[in-house]
N, C-alpha and C. Protein backbone atom coordinates (compact mmCIF):
# COMPACT_ATOMS: atom_id res chain seq x y z
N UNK A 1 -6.39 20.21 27.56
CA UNK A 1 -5.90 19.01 26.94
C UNK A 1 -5.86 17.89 27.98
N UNK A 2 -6.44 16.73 27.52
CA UNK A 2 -6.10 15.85 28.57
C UNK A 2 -4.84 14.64 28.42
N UNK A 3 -4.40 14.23 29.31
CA UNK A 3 -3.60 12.80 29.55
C UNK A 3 -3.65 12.16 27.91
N UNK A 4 -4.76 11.67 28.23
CA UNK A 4 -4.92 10.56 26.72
C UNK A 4 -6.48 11.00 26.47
N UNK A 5 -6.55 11.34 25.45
CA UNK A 5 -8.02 11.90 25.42
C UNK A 5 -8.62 10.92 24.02
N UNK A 6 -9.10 9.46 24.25
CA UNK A 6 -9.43 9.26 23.34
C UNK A 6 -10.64 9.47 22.44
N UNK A 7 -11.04 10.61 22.59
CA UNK A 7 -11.46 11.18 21.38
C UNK A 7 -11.49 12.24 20.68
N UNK A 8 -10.09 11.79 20.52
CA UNK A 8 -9.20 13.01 19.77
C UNK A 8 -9.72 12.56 18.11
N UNK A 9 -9.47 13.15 16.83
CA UNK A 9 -10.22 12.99 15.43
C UNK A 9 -8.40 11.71 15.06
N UNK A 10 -7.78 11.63 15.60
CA UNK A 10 -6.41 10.62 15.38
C UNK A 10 -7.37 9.48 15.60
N UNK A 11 -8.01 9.15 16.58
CA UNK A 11 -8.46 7.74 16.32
C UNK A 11 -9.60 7.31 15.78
N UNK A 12 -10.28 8.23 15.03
CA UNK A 12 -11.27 7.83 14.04
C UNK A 12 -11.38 6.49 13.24
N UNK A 13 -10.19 6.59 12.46
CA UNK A 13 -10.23 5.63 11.51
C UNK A 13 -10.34 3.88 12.43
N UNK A 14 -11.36 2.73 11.98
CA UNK A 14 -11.12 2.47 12.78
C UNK A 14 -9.62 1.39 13.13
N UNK A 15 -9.01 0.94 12.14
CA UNK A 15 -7.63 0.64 12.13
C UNK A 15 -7.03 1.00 12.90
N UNK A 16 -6.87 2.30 13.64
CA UNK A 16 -6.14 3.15 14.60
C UNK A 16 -6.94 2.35 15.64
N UNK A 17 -8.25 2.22 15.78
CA UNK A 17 -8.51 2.06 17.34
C UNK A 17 -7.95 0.74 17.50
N UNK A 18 -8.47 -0.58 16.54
CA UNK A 18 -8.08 -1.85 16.77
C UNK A 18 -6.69 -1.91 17.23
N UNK A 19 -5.98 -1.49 16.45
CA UNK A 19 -4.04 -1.70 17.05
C UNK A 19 -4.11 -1.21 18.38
N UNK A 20 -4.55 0.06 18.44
CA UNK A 20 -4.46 0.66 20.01
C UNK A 20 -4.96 -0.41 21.14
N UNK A 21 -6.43 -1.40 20.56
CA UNK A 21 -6.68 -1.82 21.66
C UNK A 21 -5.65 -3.14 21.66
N UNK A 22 -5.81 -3.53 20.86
CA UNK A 22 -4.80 -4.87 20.45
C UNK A 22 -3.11 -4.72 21.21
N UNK A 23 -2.69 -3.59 20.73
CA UNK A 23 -1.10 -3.30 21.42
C UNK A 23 -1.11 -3.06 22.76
N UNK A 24 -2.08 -1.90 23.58
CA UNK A 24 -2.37 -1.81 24.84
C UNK A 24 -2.80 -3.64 25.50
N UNK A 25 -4.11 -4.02 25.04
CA UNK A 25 -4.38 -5.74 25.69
C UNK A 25 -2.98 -6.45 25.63
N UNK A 26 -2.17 -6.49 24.37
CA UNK A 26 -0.79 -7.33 23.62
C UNK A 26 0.21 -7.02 25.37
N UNK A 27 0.15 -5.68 25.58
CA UNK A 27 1.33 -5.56 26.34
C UNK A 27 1.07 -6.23 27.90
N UNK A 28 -0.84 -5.80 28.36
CA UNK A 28 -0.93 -6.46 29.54
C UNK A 28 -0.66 -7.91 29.63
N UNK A 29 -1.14 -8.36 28.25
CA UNK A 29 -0.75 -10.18 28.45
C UNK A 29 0.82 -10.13 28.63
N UNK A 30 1.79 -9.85 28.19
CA UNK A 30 3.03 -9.83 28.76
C UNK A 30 3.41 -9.42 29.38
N UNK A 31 3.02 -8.72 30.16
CA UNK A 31 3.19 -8.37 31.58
C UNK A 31 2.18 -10.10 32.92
N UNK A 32 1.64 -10.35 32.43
CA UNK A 32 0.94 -11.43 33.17
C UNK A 32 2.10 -12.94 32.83
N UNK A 33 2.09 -12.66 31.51
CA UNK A 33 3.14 -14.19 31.22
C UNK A 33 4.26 -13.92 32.05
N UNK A 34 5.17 -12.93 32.16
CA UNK A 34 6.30 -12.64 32.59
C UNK A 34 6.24 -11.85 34.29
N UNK A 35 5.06 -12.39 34.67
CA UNK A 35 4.43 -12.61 36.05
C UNK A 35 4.58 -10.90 36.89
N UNK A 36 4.44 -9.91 35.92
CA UNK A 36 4.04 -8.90 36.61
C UNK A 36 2.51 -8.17 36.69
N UNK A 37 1.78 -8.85 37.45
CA UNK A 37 0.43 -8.77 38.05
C UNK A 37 -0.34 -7.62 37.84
N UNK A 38 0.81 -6.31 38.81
CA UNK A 38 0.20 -5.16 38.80
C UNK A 38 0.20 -4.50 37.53
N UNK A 39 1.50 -4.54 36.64
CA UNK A 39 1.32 -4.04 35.12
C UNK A 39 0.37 -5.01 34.76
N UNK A 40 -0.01 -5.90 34.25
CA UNK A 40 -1.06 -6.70 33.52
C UNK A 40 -2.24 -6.27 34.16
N UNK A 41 -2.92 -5.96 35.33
CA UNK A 41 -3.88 -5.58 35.73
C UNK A 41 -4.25 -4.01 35.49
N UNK A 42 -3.33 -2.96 34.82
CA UNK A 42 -3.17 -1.62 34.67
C UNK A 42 -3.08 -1.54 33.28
N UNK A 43 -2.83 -2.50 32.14
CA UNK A 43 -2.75 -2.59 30.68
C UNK A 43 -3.85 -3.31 30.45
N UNK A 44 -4.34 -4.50 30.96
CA UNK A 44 -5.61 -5.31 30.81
C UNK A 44 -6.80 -3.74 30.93
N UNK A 45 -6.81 -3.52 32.27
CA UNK A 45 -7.75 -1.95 32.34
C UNK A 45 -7.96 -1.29 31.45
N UNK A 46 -6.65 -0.92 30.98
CA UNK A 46 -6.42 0.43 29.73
C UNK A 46 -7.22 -0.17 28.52
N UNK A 47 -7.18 -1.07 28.29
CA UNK A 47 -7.28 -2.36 26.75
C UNK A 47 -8.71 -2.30 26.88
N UNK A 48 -9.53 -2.80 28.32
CA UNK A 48 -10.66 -3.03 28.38
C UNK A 48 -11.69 -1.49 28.10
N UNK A 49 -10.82 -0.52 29.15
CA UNK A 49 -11.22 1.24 28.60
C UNK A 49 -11.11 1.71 27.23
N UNK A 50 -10.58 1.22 26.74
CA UNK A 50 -10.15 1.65 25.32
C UNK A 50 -11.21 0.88 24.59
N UNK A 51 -11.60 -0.24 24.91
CA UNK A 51 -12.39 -1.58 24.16
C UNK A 51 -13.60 -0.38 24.36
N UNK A 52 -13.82 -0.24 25.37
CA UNK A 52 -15.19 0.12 25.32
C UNK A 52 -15.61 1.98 24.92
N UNK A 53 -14.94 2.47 24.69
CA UNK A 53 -14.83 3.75 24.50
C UNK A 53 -14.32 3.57 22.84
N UNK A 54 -13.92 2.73 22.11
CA UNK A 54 -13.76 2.61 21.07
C UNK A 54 -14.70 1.90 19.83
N UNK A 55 -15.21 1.02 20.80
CA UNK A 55 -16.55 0.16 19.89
C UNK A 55 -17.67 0.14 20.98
N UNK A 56 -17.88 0.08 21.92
CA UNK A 56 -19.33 0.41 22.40
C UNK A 56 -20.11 1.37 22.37
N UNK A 57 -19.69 2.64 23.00
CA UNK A 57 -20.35 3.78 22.82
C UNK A 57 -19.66 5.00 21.65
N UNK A 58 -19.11 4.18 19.94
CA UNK A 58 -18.14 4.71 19.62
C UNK A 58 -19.13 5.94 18.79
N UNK A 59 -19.22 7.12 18.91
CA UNK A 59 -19.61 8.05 18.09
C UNK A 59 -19.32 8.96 17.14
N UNK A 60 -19.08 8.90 15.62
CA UNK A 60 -18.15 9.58 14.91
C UNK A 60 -18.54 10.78 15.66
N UNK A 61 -19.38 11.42 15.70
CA UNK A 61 -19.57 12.83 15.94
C UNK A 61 -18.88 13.25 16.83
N UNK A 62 -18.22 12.53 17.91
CA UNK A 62 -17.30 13.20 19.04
C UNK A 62 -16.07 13.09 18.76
N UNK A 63 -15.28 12.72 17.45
CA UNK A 63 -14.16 12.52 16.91
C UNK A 63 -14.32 13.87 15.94
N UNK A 64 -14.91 14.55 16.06
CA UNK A 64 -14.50 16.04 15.36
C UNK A 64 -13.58 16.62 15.91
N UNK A 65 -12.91 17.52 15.29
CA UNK A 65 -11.83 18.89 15.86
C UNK A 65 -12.91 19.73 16.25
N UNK A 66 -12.20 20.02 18.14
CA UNK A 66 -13.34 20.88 18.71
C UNK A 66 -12.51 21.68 19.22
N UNK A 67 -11.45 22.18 18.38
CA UNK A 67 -10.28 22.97 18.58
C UNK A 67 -10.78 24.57 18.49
């Protein structure tokens, strides 16, 4: 099992991924407004990893149960 394994069959739908990336990006920008650098640079990351693991290379087929 990993940490955060996003491609688990939970984030298929894609509604699930948008909020995820949206709430993860949502939190680094407040961390930057409210001038903490290193969180905004570690949530911006996550948002941008998630961006791209969610709509660039997104493949239903690896969102199966490989349980």
């Amino acid at each position: 099992m990993k940490f955060l394994d996003l491609r688990h069959p939970f984030f298929l739908p894609l509604w699930r991924r948008v909020i995820t990336v949206a709430l993860v990006g949502g939190w680094g920008l407040f961390e930057a407004v409210t001038g903490n650098i290193g969180w905004a640079v570690v949530f911006g990351g996550a948002a941008l990893w998630c961006a791209y693991e969610f709509f660039a290379v997104f493949d239903p087929e690896n969102y199966t149960d490989q349980s």
